[in-house]
Protein backbone atom coordinates (compact mmCIF):
# COMPACT_ATOMS: atom_id res chain seq x y z
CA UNK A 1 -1.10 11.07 15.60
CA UNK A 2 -2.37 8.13 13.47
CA UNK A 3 -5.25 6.01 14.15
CA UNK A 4 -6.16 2.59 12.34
CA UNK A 5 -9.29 0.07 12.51
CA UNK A 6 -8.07 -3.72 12.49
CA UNK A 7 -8.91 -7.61 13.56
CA UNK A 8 -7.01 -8.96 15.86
CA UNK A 9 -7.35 -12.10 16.49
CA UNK A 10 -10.56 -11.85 15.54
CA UNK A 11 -11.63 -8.88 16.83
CA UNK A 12 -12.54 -5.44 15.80
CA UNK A 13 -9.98 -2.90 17.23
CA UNK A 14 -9.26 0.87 16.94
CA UNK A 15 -5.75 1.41 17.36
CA UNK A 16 -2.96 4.66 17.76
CA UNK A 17 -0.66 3.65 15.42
CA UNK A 18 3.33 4.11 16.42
CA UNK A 19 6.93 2.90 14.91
CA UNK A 20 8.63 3.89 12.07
CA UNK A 21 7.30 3.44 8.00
CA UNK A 22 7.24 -0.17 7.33
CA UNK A 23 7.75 -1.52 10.72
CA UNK A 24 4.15 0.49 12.37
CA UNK A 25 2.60 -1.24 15.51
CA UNK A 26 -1.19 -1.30 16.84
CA UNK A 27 -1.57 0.27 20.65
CA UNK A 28 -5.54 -0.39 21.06
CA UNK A 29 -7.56 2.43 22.53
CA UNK A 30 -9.15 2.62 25.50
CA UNK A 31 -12.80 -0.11 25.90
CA UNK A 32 -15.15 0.58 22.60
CA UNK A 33 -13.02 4.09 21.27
CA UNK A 34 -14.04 4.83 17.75
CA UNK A 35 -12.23 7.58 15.42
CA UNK A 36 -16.05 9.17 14.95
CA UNK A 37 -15.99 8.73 19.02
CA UNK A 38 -11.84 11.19 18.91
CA UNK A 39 -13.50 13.17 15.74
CA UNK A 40 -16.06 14.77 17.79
CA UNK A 41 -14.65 14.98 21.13
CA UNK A 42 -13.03 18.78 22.02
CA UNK A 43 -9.41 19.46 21.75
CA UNK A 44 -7.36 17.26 23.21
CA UNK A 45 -9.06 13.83 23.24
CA UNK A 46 -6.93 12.81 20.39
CA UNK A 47 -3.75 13.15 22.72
CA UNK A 48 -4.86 11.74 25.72
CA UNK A 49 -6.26 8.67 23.84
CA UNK A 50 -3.58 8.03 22.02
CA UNK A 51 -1.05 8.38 25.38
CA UNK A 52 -2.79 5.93 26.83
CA UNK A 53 -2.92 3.40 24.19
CA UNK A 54 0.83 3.64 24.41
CA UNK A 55 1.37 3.19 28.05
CA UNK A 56 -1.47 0.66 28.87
CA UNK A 57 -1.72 -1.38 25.51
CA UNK A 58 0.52 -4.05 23.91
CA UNK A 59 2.16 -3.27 20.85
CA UNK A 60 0.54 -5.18 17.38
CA UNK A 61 2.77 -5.45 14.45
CA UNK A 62 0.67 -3.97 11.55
CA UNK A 63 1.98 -6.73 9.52
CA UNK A 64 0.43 -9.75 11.90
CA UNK A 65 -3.49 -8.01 11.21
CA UNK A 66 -6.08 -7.27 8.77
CA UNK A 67 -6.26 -3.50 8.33
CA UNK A 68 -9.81 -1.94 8.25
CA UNK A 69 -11.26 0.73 6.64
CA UNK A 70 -10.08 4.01 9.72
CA UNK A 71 -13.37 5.32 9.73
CA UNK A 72 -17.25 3.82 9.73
CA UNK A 73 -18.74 6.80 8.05
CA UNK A 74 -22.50 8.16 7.53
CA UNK A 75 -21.50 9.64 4.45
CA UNK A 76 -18.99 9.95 1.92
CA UNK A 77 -18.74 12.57 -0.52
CA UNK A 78 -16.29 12.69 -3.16
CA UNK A 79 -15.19 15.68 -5.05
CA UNK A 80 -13.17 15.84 -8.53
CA UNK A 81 -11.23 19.09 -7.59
CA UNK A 82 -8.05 18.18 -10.30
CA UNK A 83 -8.06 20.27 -13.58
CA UNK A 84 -6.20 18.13 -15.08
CA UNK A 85 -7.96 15.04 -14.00
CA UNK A 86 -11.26 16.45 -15.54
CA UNK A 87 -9.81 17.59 -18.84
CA UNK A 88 -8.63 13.90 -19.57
CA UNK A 89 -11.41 11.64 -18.18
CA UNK A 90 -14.18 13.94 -19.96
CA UNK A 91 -12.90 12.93 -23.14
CA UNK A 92 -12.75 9.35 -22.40
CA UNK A 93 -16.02 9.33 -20.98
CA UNK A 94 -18.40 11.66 -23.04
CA UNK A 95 -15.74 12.14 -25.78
CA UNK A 96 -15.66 16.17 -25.17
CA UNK A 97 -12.23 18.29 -24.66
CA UNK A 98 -11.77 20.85 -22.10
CA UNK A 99 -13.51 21.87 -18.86
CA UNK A 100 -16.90 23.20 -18.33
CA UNK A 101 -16.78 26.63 -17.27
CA UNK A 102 -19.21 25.15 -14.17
CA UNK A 103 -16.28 23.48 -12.97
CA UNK A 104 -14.61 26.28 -11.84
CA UNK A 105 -17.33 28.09 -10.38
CA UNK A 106 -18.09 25.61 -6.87
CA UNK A 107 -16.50 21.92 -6.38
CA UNK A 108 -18.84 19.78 -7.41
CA UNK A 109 -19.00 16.10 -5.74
CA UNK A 110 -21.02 12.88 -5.76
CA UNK A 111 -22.59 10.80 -2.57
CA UNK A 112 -20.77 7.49 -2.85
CA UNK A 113 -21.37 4.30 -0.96
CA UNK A 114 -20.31 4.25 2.38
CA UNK A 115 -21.16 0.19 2.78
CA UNK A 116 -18.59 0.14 -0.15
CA UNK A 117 -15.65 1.23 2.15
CA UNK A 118 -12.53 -1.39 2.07
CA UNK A 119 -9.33 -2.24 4.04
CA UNK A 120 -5.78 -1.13 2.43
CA UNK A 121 -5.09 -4.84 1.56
CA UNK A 122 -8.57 -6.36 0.69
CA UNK A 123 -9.21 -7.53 -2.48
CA UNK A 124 -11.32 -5.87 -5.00
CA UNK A 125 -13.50 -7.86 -7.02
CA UNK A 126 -14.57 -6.95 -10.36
CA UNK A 127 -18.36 -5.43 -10.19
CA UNK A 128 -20.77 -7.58 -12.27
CA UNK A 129 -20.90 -6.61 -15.96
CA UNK A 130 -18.01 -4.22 -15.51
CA UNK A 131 -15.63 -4.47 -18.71
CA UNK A 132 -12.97 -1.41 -17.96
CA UNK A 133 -12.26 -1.30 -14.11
CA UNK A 134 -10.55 2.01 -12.89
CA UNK A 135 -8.65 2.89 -10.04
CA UNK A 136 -8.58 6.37 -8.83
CA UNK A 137 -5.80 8.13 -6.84
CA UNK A 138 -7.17 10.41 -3.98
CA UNK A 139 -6.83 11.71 -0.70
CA UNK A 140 -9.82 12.17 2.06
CA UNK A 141 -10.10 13.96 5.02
CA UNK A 142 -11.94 13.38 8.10
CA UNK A 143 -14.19 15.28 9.76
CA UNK A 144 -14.33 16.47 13.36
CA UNK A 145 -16.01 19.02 14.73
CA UNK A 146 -19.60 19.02 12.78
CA UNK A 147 -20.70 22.10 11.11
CA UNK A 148 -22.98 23.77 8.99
CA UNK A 149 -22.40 26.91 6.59
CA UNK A 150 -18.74 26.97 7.91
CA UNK A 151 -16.62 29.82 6.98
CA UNK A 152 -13.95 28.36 5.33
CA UNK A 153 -11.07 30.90 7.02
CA UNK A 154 -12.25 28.40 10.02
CA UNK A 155 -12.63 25.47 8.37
CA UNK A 156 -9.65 24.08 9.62
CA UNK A 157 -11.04 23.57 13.31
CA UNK A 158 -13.34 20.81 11.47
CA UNK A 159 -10.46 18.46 10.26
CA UNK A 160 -10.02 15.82 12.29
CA UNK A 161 -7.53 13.64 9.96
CA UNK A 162 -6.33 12.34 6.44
CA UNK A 163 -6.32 9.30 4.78
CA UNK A 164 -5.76 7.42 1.07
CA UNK A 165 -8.81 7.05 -0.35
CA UNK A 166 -9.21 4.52 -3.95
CA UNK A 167 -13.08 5.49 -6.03
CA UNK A 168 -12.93 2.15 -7.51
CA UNK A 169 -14.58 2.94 -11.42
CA UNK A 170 -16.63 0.76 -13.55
CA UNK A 171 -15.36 2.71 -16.57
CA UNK A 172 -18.00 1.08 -18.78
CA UNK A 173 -21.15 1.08 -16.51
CA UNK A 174 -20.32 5.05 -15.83
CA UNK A 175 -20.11 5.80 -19.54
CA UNK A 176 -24.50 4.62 -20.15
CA UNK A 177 -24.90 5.82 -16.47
CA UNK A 178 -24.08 9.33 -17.17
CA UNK A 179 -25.94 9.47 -20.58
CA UNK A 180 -29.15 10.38 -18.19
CA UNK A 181 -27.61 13.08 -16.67
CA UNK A 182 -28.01 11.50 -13.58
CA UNK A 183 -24.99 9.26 -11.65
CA UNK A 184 -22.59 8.10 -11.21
CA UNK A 185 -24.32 5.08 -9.45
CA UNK A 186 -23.23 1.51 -10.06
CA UNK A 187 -20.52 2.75 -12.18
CA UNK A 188 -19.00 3.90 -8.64
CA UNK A 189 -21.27 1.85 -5.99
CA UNK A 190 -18.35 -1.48 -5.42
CA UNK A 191 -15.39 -0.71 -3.78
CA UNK A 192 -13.70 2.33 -2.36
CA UNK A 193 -10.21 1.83 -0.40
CA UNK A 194 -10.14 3.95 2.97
CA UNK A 195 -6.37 3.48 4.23
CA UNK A 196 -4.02 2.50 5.91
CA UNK A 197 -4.83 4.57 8.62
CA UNK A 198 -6.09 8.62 9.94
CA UNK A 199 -3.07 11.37 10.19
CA UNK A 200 -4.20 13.94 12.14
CA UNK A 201 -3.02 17.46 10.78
CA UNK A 202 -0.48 18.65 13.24
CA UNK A 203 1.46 15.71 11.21
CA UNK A 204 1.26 17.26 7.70
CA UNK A 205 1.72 20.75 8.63
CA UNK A 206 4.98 20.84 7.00
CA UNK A 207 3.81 20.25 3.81
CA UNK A 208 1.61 23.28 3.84
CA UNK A 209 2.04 25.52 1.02
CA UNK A 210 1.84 29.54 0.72
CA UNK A 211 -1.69 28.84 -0.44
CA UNK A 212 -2.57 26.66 2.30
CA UNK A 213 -2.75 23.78 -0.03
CA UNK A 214 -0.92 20.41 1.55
CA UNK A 215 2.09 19.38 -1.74
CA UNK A 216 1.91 16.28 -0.91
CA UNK A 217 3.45 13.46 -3.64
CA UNK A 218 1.28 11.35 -4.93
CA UNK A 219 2.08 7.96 -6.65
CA UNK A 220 -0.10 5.15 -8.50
CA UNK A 221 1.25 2.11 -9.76
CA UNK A 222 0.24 -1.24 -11.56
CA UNK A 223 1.71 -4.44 -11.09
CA UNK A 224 4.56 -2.21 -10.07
CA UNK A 225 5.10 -0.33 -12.81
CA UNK A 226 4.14 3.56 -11.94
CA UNK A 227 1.42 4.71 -14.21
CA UNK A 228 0.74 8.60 -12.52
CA UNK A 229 1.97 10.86 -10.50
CA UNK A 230 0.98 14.38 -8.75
CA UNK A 231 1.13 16.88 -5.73
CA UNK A 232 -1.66 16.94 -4.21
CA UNK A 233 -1.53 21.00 -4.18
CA UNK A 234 -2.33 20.95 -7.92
CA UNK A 235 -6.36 20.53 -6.81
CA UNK A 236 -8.20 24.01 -7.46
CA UNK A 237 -9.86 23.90 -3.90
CA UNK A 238 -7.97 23.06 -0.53
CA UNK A 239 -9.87 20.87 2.20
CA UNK A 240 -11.39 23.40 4.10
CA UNK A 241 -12.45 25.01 0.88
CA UNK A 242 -14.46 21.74 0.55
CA UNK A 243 -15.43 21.30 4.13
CA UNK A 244 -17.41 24.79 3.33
CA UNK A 245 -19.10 23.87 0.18
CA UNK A 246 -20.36 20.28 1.73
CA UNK A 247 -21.37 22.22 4.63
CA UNK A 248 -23.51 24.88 3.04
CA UNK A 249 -27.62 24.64 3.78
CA UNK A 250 -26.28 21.39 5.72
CA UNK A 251 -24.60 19.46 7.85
CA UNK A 252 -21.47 17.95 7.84
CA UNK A 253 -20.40 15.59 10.91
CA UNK A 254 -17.95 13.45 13.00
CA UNK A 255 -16.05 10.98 10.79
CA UNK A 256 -17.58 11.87 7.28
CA UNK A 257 -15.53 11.06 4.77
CA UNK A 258 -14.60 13.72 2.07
CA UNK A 259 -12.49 12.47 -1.20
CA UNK A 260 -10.10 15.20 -3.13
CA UNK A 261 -11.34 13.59 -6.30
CA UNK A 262 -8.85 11.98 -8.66
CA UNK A 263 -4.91 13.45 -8.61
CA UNK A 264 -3.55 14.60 -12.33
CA UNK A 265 -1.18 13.01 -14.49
CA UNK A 266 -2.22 9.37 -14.48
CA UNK A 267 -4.26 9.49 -11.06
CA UNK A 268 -6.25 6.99 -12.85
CA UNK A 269 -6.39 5.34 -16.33
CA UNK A 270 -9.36 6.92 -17.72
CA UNK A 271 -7.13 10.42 -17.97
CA UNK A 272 -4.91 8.73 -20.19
CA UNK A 273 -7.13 6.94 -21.90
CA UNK A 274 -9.07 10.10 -22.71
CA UNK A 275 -5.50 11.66 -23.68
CA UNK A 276 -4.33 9.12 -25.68
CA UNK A 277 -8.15 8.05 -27.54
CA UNK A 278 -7.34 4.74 -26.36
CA UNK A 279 -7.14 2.06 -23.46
CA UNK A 280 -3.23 2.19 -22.70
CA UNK A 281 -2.43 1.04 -20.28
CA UNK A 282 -5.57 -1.66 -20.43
CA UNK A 283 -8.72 -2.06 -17.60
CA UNK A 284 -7.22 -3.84 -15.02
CA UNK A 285 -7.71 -7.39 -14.77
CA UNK A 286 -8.34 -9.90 -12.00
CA UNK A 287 -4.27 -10.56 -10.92
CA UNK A 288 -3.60 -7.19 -11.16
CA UNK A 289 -2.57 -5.06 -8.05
CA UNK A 290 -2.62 -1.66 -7.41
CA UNK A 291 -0.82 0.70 -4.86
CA UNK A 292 -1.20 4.20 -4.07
CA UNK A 293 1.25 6.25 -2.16
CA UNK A 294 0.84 9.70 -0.27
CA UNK A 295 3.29 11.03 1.00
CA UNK A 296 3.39 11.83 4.97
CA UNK A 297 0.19 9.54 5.02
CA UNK A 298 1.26 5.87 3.71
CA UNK A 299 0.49 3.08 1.32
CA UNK A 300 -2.78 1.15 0.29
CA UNK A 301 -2.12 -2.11 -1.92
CA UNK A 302 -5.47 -3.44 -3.28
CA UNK A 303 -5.50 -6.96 -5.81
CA UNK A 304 -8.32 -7.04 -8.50
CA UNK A 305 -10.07 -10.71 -7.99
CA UNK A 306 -12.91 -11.99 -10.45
CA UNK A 307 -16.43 -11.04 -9.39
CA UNK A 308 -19.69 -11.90 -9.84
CA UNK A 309 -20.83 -12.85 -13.42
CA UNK A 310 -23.89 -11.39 -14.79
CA UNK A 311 -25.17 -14.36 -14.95
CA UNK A 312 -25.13 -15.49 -11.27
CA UNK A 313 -26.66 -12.20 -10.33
CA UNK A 314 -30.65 -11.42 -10.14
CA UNK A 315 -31.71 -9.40 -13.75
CA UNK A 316 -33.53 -5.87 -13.95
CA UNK A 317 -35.47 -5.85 -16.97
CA UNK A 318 -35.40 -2.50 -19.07
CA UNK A 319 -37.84 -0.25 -18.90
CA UNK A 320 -41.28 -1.23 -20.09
CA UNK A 321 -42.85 0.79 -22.48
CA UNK A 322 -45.51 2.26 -20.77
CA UNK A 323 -48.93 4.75 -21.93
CA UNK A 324 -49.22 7.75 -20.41
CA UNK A 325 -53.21 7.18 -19.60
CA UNK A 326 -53.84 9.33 -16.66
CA UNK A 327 -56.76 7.38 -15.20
CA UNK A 328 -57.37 3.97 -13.86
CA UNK A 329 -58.36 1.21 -16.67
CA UNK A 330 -58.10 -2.77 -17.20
CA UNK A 331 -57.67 -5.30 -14.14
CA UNK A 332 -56.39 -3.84 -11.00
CA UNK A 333 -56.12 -5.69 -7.57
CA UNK A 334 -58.84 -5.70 -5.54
């Protein structure tokens, strides 16, 4: 099963998605349906939703609509579970080979913005004062069936779905961000592409590995020209291995949003910048368009626009210098 978000005609509609690649139609679900509404029902609310979108809803041609992002999350997490992806962008970022031994010991991930999420076709403006905008080639998956401290040999009764998920990067804002040991913020806080629409599992199970790990192909490309590509099996941890970690000491819930973090070989410019010591192929540009392709899942197709300038935008001063007096003195408000 596949379920999108989309206006039609104006309006805000969750949709089953049917028809073959390239030629997909929109069956709307049933009154006010949500995918965080399916994600938590039990077993078998999926199906039923989806047959009756088919029967009992016209047929939309994806083409005629503007996709939305498949999900309206609490929370997004996004991990960076690719070896290879971490050797390459450390060195680009902090200018350090290799992989911290931490890295292998837990997947580590980030909170990321989940008023950043955008459609498969929207455009992607350029965050103010960003000099060396990224794209990043991942997968998420959905969750269902909330949990906390899940075992992750059950993990797999959490996932509700997958999707193509794009961690927009301000390259440039990251690099001084991460010099406080503290981030990333704005360097990640613009854009992230949710898309085109939710595969649940039962649809990917042929990809499964021996490991459990989906090997699914992954492709990026600029402008058309392919820049990176991977199987998604080359992560260290699979999804339920994550779904376990986010979950432990908390909660993780219907339709949160977890990213694989970035792909290998060329999931996203910084690796090869960081491999090759320097920008080749360039930041991208307003003009330039970007598409990622998973395999069994689909296609998201973002163009870079112009942004805000710095200089339309309200200033934060730096940091005063301040005394580190730890009483009262001089004029306070009365």
């Amino acid at each position: 099963m596949r379920f999108a978000r989309a206006l039609v005609q104006g309006q805000e509609v969750t949709a089953a998605v049917a028809g073959e690649p390239g030629a997909e139609v929109l069956h709307a679900l049933r009154g006010t349906t949500t995918v965080v509404d399916l994600a938590g029902a039990p077993r078998g609310a999926a199906r039923e939703a989806t047959d009756w979108a088919l029967r009992s809803s016209d047929a939309v041609p994806v083409s005629s609509v503007r996709l939305l992002p498949p999900v309206t999350p609490l929370a997004v997490r996004d991990f960076v579970a690719f070896e290879e992806h971490v050797e390459g962008v450390r060195r680009s970022i902090d200018g350090e080979g290799g992989v911290v031994a931490e890295w292998y010991e837990a997947p580590a991930f980030y909170f990321t913005n989940p008023h950043g999420l955008i459609g498969a076709h929207d455009d992607v403006p350029v965050p103010p004062g960003c000099g060396a905008l990224d794209f990043e080639l991942e997968v998420a998956v959905v969750v269902g069936a909330p949990g906390q401290d899940v075992d992750p040999r059950h993990a797999a009764d959490h996932v509700f779905g997958y999707t193509v998920f794009n961690d927009w990067s301000a390259r440039d804002l990251q690099r001084r961000e991460m010099k406080v040991n503290l981030g990333p913020a704005k360097g990640k806080d613009s854009a992230t592409t949710l898309g085109p629409w939710i595969v649940t599992p039962d649809e990917l199970e042929e990809f499964r590995d021996d490991d459990g790990f989906l090997a699914l192909r992954l492709e990026a490309s600029v402008d058309g020209e392919r820049v990176g590509h991977d199987l998604l099996s080359n992560a260290g941890w699979t999804f339920e291995e994550l779904i376990a970690y986010a979950s432990r000491g908390t909660w993780v819930r219907p339709g949160d949003v977890l990213g694989s973090g970035t792909c290998g070989n060329g999931g996203c410019l910084a690796e090869l910048w960081g491999r090759r010591g320097r920008e080749d192929p360039p930041p991208l540009r307003p003009g330039n368009v970007v598409r990622l392709d998973v395999e069994g899942i689909g296609s998201v197709e973002n163009r870079v626009v112009a942004g805000k300038d710095l200089a339309h935008v309200p200033v934060v001063p730096p940091a005063r210098a301040r005394s580190r007096q730890r009483e009262r003195g001089g004029r306070v408000a009365s």
